[in-house]
Protein backbone atom coordinates (compact mmCIF):
# COMPACT_ATOMS: atom_id res chain seq x y z
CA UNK A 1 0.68 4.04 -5.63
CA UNK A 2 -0.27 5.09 -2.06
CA UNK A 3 3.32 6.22 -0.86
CA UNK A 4 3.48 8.37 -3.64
CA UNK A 5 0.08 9.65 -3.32
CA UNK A 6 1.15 10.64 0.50
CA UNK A 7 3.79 12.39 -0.50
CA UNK A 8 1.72 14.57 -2.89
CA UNK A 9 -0.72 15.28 -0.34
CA UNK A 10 2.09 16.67 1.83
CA UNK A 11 2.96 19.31 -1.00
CA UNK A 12 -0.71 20.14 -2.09
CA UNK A 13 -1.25 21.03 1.40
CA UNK A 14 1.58 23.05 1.71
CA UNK A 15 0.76 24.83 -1.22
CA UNK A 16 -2.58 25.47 -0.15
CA UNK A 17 -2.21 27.28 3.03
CA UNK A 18 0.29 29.87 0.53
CA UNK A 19 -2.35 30.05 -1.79
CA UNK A 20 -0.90 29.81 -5.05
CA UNK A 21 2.79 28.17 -5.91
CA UNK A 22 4.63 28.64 -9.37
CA UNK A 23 7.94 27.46 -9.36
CA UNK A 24 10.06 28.73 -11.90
CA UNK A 25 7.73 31.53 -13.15
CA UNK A 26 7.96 31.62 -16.32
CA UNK A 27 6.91 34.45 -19.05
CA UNK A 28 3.59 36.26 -17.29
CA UNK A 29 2.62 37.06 -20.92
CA UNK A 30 2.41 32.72 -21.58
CA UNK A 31 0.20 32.60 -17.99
CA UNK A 32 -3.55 30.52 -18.91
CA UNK A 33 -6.77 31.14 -17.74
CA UNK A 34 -9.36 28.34 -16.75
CA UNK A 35 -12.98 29.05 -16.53
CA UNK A 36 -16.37 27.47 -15.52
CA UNK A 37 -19.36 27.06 -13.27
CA UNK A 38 -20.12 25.11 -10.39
CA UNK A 39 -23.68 23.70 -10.60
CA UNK A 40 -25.80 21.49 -8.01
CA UNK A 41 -27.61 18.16 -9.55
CA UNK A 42 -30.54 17.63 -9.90
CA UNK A 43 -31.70 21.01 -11.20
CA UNK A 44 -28.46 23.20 -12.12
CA UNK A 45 -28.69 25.35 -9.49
CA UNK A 46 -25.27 27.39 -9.02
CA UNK A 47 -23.44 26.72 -6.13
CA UNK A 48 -21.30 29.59 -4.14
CA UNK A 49 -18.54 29.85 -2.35
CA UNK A 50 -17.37 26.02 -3.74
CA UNK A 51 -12.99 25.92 -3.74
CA UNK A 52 -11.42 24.83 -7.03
CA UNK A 53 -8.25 23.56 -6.77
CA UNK A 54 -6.12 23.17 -9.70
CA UNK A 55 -2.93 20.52 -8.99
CA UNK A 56 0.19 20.13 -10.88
CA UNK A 57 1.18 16.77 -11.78
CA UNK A 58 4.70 18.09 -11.48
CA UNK A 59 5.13 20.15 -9.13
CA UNK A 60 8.57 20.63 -9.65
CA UNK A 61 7.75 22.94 -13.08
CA UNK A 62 4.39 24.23 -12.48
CA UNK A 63 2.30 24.94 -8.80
CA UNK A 64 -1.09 24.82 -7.30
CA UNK A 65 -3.80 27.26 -7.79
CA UNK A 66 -7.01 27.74 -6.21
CA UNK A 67 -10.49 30.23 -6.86
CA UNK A 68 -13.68 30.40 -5.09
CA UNK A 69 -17.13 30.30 -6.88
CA UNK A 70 -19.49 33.08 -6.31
CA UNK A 71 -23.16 33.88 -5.86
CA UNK A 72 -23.54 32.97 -9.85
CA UNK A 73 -21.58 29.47 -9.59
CA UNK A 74 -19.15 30.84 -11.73
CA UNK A 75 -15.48 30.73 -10.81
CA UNK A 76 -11.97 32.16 -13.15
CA UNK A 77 -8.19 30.84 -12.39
CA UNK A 78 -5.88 32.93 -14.01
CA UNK A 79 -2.35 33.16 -14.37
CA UNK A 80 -1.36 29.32 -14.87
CA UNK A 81 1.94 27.98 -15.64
CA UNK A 82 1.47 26.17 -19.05
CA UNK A 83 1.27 21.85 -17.63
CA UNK A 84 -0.99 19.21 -17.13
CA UNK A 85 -3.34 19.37 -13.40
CA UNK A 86 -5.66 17.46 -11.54
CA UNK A 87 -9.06 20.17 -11.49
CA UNK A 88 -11.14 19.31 -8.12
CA UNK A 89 -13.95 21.33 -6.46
CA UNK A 90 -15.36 20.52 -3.00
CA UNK A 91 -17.52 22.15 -0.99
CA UNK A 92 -19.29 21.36 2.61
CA UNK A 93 -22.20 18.66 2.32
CA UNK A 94 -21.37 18.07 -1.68
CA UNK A 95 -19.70 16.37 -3.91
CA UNK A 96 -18.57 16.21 -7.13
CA UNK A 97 -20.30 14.13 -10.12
CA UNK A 98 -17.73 12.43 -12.07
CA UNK A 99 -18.99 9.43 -14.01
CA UNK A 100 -15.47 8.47 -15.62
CA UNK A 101 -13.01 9.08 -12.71
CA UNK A 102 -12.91 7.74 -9.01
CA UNK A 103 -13.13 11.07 -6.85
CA UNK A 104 -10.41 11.18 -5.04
CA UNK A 105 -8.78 11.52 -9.20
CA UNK A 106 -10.19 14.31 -10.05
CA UNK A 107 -10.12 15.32 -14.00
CA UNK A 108 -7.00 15.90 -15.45
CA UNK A 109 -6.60 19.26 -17.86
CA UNK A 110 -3.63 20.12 -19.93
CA UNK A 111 -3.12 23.88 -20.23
CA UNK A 112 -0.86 24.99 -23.02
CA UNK A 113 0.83 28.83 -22.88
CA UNK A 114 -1.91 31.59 -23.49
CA UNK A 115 -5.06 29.58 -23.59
CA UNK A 116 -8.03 30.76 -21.77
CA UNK A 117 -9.68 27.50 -21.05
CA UNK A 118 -13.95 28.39 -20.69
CA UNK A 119 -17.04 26.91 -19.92
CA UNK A 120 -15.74 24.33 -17.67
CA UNK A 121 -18.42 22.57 -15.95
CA UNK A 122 -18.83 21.16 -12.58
CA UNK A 123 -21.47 19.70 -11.40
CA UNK A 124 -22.10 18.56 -7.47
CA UNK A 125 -24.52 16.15 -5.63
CA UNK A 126 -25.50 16.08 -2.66
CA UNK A 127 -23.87 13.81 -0.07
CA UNK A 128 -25.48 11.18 1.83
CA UNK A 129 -25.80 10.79 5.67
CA UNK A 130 -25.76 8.00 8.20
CA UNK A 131 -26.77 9.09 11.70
CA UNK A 132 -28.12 7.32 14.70
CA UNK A 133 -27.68 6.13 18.04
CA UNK A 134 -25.43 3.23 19.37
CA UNK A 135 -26.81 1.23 23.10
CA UNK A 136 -25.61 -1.77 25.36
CA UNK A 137 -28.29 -4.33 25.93
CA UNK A 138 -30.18 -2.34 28.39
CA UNK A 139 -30.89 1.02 26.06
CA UNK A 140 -28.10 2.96 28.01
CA UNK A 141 -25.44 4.88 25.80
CA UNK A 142 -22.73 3.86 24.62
CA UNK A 143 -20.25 6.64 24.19
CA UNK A 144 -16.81 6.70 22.42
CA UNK A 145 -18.00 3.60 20.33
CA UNK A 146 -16.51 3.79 16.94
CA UNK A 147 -18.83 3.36 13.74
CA UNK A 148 -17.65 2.85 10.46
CA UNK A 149 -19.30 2.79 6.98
CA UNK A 150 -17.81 0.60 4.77
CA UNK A 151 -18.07 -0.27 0.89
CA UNK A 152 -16.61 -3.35 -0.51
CA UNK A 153 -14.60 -3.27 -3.17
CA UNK A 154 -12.70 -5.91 -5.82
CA UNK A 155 -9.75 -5.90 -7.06
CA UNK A 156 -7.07 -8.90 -8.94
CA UNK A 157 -10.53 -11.04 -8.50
CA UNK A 158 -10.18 -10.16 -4.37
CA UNK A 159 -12.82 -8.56 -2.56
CA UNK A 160 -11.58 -6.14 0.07
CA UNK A 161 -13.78 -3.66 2.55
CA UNK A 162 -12.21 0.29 2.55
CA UNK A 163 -13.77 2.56 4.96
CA UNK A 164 -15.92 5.81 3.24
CA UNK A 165 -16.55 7.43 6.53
CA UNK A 166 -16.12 7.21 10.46
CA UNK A 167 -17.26 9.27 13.62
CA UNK A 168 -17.06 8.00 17.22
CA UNK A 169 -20.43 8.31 19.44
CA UNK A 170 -20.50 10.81 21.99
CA UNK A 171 -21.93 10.78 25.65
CA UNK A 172 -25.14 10.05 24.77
CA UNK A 173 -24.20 7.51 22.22
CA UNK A 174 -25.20 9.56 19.30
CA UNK A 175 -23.11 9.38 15.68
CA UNK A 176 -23.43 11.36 12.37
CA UNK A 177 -21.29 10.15 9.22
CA UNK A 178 -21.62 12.64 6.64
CA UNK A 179 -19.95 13.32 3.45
CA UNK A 180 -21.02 9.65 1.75
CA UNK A 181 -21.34 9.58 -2.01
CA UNK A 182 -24.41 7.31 -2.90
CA UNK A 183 -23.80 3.64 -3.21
CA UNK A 184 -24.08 0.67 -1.04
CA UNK A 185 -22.59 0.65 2.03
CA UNK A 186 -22.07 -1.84 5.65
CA UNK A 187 -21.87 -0.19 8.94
CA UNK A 188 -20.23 -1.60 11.91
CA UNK A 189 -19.78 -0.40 15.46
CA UNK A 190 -16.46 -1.71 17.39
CA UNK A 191 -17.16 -1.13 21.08
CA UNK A 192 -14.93 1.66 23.24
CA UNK A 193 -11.59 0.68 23.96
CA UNK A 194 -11.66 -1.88 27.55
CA UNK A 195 -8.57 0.65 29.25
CA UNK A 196 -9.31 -1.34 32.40
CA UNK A 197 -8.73 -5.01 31.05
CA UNK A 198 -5.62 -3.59 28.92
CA UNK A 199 -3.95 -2.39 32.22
CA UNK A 200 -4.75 -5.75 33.98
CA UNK A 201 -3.23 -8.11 31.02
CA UNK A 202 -0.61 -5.52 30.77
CA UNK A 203 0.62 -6.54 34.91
CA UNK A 204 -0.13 -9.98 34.33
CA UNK A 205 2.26 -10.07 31.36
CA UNK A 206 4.66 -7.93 33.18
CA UNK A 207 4.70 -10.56 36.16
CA UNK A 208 6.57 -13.71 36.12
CA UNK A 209 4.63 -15.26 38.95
CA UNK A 210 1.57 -14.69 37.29
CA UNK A 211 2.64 -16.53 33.98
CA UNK A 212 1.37 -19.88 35.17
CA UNK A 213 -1.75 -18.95 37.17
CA UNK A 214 -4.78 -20.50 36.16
CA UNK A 215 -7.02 -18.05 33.97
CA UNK A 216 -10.27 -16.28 34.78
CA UNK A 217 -13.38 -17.65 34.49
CA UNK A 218 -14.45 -16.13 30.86
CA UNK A 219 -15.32 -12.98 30.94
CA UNK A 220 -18.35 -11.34 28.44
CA UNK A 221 -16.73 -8.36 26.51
CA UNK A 222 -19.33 -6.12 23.57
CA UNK A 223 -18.06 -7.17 20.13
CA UNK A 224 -17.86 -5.53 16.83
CA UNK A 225 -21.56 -5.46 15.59
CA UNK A 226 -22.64 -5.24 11.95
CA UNK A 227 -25.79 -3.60 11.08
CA UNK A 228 -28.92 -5.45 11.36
CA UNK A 229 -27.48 -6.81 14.58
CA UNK A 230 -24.60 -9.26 13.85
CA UNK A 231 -20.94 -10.16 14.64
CA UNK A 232 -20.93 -12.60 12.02
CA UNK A 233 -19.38 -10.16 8.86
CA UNK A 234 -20.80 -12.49 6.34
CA UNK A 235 -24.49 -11.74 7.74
CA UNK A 236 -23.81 -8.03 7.92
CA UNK A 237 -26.31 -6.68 5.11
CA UNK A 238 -25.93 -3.65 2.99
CA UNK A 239 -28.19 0.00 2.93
CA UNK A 240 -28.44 1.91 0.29
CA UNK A 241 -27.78 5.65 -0.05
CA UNK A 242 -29.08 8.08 -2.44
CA UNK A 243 -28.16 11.82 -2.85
CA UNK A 244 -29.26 13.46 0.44
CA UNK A 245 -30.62 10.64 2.09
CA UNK A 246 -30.40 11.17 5.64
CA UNK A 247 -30.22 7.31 6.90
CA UNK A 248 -30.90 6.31 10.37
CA UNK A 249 -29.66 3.40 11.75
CA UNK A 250 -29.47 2.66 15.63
CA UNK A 251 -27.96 -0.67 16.67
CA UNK A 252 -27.60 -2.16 20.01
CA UNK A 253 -24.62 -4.21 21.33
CA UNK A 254 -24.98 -6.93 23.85
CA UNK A 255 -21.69 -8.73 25.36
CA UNK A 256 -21.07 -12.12 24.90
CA UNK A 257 -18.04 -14.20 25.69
CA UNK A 258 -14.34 -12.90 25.22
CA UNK A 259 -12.44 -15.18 22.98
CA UNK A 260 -8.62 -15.46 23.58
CA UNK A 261 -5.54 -16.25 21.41
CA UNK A 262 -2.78 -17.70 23.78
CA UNK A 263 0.60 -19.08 22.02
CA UNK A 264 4.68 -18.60 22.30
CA UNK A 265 7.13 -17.15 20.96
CA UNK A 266 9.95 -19.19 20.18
CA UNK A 267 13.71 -19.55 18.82
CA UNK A 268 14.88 -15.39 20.45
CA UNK A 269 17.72 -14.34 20.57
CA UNK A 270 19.35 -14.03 23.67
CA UNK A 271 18.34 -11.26 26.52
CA UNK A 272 15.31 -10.21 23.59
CA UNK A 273 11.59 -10.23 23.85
CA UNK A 274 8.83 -9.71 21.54
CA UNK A 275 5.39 -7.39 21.10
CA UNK A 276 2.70 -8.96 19.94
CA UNK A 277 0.00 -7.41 17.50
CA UNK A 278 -2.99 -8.93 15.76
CA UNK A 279 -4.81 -7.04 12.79
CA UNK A 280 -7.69 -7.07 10.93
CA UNK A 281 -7.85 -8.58 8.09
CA UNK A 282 -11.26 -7.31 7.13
CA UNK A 283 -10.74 -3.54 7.64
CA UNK A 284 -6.85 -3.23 8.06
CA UNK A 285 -7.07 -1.80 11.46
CA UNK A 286 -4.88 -3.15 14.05
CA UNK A 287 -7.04 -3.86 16.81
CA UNK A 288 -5.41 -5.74 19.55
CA UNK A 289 -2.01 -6.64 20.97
CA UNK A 290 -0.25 -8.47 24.35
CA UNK A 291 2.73 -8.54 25.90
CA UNK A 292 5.24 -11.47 25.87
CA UNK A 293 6.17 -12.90 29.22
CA UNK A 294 8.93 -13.66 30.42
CA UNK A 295 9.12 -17.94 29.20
CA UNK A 296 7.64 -16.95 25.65
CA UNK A 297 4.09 -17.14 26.29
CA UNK A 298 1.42 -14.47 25.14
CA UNK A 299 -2.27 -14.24 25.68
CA UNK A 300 -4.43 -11.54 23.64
CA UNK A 301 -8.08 -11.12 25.18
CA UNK A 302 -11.27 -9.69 24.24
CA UNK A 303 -11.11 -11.04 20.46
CA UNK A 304 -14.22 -11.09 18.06
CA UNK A 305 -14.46 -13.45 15.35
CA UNK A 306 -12.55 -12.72 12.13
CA UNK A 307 -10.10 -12.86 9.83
CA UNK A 308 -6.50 -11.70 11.36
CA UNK A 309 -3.19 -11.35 10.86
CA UNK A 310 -0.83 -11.78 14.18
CA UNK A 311 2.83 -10.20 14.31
CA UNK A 312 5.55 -10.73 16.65
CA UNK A 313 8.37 -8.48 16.17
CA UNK A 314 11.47 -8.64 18.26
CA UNK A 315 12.73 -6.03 19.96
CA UNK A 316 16.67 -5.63 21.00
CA UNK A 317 17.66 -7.63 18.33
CA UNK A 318 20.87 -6.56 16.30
CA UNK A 319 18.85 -8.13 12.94
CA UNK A 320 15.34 -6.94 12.75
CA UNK A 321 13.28 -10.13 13.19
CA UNK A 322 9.41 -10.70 12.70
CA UNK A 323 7.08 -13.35 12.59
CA UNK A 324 3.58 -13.20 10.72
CA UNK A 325 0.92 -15.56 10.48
CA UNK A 326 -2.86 -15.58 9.29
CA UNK A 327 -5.93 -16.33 11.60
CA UNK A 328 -9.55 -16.95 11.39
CA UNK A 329 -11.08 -16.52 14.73
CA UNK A 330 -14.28 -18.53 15.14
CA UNK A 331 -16.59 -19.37 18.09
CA UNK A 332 -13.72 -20.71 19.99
CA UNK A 333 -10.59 -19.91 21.94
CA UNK A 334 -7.22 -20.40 20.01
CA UNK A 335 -4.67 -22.29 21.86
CA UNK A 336 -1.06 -23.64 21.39
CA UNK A 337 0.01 -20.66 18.69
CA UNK A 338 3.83 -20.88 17.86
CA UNK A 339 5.50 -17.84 16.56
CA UNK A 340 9.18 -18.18 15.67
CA UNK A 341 10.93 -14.83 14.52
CA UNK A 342 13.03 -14.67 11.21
CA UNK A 343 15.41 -12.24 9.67
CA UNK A 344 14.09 -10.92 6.83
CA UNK A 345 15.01 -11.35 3.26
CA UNK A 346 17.18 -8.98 0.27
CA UNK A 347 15.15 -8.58 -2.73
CA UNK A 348 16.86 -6.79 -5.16
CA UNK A 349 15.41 -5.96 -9.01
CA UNK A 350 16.68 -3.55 -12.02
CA UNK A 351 14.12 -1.57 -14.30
CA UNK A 352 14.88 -2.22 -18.47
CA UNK A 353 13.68 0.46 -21.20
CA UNK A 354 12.72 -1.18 -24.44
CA UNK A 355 14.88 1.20 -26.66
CA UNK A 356 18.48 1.60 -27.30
CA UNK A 357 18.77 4.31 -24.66
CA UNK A 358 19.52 3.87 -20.90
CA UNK A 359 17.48 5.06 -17.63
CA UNK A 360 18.28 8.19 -18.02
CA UNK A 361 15.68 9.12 -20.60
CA UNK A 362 13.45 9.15 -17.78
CA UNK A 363 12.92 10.80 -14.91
CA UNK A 364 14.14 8.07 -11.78
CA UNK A 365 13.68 10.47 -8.93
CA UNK A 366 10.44 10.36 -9.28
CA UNK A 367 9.68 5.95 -9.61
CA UNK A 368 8.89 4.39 -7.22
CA UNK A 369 8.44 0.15 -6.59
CA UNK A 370 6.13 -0.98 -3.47
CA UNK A 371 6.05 -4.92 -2.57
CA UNK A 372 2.63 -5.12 -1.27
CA UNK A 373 1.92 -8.25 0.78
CA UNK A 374 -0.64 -10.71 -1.22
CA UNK A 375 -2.97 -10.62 1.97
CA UNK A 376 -3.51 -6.79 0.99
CA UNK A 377 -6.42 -7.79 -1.27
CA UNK A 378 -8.37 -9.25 1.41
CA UNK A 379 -8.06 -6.57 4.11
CA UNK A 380 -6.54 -2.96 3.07
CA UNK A 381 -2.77 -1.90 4.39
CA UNK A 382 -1.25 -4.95 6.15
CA UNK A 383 1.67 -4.62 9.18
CA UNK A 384 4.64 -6.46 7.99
CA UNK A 385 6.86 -5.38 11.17
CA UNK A 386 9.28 -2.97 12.11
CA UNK A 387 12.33 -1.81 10.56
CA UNK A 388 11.12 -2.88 7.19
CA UNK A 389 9.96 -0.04 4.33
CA UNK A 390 7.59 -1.56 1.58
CA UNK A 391 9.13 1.77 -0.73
CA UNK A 392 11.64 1.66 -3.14
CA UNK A 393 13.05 3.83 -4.89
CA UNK A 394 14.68 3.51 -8.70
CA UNK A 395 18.21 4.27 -8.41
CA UNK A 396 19.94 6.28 -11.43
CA UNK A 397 21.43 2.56 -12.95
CA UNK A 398 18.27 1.33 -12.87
CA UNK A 399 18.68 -0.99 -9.70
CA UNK A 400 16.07 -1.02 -6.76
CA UNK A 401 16.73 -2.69 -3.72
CA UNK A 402 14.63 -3.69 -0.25
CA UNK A 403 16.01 -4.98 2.66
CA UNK A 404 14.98 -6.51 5.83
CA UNK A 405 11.49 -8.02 4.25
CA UNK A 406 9.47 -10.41 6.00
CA UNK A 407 8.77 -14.14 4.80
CA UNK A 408 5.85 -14.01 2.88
CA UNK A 409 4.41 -13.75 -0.84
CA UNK A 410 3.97 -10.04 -2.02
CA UNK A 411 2.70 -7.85 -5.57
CA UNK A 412 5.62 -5.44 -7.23
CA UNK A 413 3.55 -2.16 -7.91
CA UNK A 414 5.42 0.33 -9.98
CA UNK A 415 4.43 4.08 -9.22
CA UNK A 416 5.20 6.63 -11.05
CA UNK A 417 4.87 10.76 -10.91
CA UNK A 418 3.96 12.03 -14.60
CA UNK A 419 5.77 14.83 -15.57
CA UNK A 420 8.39 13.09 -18.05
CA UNK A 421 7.44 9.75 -17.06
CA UNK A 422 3.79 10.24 -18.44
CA UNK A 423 4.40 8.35 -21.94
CA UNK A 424 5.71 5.03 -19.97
CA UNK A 425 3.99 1.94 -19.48
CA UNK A 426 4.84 -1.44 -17.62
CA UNK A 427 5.34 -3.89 -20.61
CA UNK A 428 6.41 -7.23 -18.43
CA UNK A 429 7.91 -8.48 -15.04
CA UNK A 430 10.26 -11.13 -14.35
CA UNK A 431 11.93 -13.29 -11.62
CA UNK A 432 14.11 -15.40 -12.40
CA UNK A 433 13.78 -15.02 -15.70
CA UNK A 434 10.21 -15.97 -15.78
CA UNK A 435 7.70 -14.03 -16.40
CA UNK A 436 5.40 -12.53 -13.15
């Protein structure tokens, strides 16, 4: 459901800077009214100035409204176009307690013509902090380093890591993560960007003469570090945050040797060449990347350990072509790596109603169909290349179409706005006649 969730985002925004949005105002006389107050946990003490934000699941009858709480806690939206809306509250340093919903969900209200909608209650926590200070080996800074905090998740019987909160160090190597609900999290720190290496591989791949020179005694680079100390991820352990913890947590990162992934790309096209990137598996992040000389090789420096995903996509090529492969990056250099290129596929699919009617009893604009590549579980968002969109959209006949799609195995996801759609439900999937 992400694309569609992006495209929502787009709107609320929108909406937001105007204020209030009601598209096709209907009778001011029918207009609702929802109440409440905004409380702080433990203790019920009211919170001011916190933003409600009421959010049309279609936005295409109803619109967006918004109120601010006051000294009491309370808050009043009035004049709402009769629909159903996501209600959400937020304010600085809290967040809201929902024990039944994910946040990001909110709680969904359905507001009929007339009805003044009272004693709605809210009630915040507040959030959790991670601040410290990030060093190299000798206690010096180490500015611009990037630290994450990280919860895992499971999902399909997968376990994946999605990052809760981020903030680079500054100059003197300090970080503050704020806004964390409580749970257990896993920090890690991924050192500052190498510019000067990434220039130097960048002439060396851009020089034919220097394809076949001998390579560099190996260099020590700072890898990413998992808090207590490790750049093994399965020995990273977890902290725990409670409701206005302030947790600090200062880790140190030494350098150690610079692991390299050095392969070809083979079977171009004529008067083509390739760019090569390599992803993480574990966070989704793509991390790396190397330029393709001018015989096929590649070389990508400066690699932890980890799980990866490497992608070659060629460029000046009339077909889009891309090859992907899965890596797990131990203690040791990975040599000999073959990547050979491939058009991608046609998938093509058609969306049945179980009734006697046809596809236009519901609303098609607004389905949509993701494939979603079966490494997603393991690692968040993967790149499948260029030239390729995962989204699909259901056509008025009921057909759906991608094209261009990368070898590999993939999840169908249907996602849906609600408006009309609301009372539909994925009953089965099939290819090729058998059931998926």
């Amino acid at each position: 459901m992400k694309p569609v969730s992006l495209c929502l985002s787009v709107i609320v925004l929108g909406a937001a800077v105007a204020g209030q949005s009601t598209p096709g105002t209907p009778d001011p006389g029918n207009r609702a009214v929802v109440a409440g107050i905004v409380t702080k946990e433990p203790g019920g003490e009211p919170v001011k100035k916190a933003l409600i934000e009421l959010i049309a699941e279609n936005q295409a009858e109803s619109g967006n409204y918004t109120a601010m709480s006051g000294a009491d806690g309370v808050f009043r939206v009035e004049g709402i176009a009769a629909g159903r809306y996501r209600l959400y509250a937020e304010r600085t340093g809290l967040l809201e307690m929902d024990r039944h919903h994910a946040r990001s969900e909110g709680r969904v209200l359905s507001v009929v013509p007339g009805q003044e909608l009272k004693d709605v209650a809210i009630r915040m926590q507040v959030a959790a902090v991670v601040r410290g200070r990030i060093t190299d080996e000798d206690g010096e800074p180490l500015p611009n380093a990037n630290v994450a905090v990280l919860r895992q998740t499971f999902a399909s019987g997968h376990g994946r890591w999605e990052q809760a909160g981020a903030e680079r160090t500054n100059d003197l190597g300090e970080y503050r993560v704020a806004g964390l609900p409580p749970g257990n999290y896993y920090v890690s720190v991924s050192p500052p960007p190498d510019f000067k290496s990434l220039i130097e591989e960048a002439g060396r791949a851009r020089s034919t003469a220097d394809a076949g020179a001998p390579e560099k005694p190996t260099a020590t680079t700072f890898q990413t570090t998992y808090y207590p100390g490790t750049t093994d991820r399965s020995q990273a352990a977890p902290i725990q945050l409670r409701p206005g913890d302030e947790f600090p947590l200062n880790l140190s990162l030494a350098p150690s040797p610079s692991l390299s992934i050095r392969g070809s790309v083979v079977n171009l096209p004529a008067h083509s060449s390739a760019s090569i990137l390599l992803q993480s598996r574990d966070f989704g992040l793509m991390l790396n990347g190397g330029e393709m000389h001018n015989d096929g090789s590649f070389v990508i420096r400066d690699v932890a350990p980890g799980a990866y995903t490497i992608l070659a996509t060629v460029e000046n090529s009339v077909v889009p072509m891309t090859a992907r492969q899965a890596l797990q990056v131990g203690g040791t250099n990975i040599e000999g790596l073959r990547l050979a290129p491939q058009p991608g596929a046609t998938v093509r699919g058609r969306l049945h109603l179980e009734t006697k009617g046809s596809v236009g009893q519901i609303d098609a604009s607004q389905i949509f169909f993701t494939l979603e590549s079966a490494e997603r579980d393991d690692a968040g968002g993967i790149t499948l290349g260029q030239g390729f969109s995962n989204l699909a959209q259901l056509m008025a006949d009921g057909s759906l179409e991608w094209r261009d799609v990368p070898p590999g195995e993939y999840y169908v996801r249907l996602a849906s706005e609600m408006g009309e759609n609301r009372d539909w439900f994925v009953k089965s999937e099939s290819v090729g006649g058998r059931d998926a």
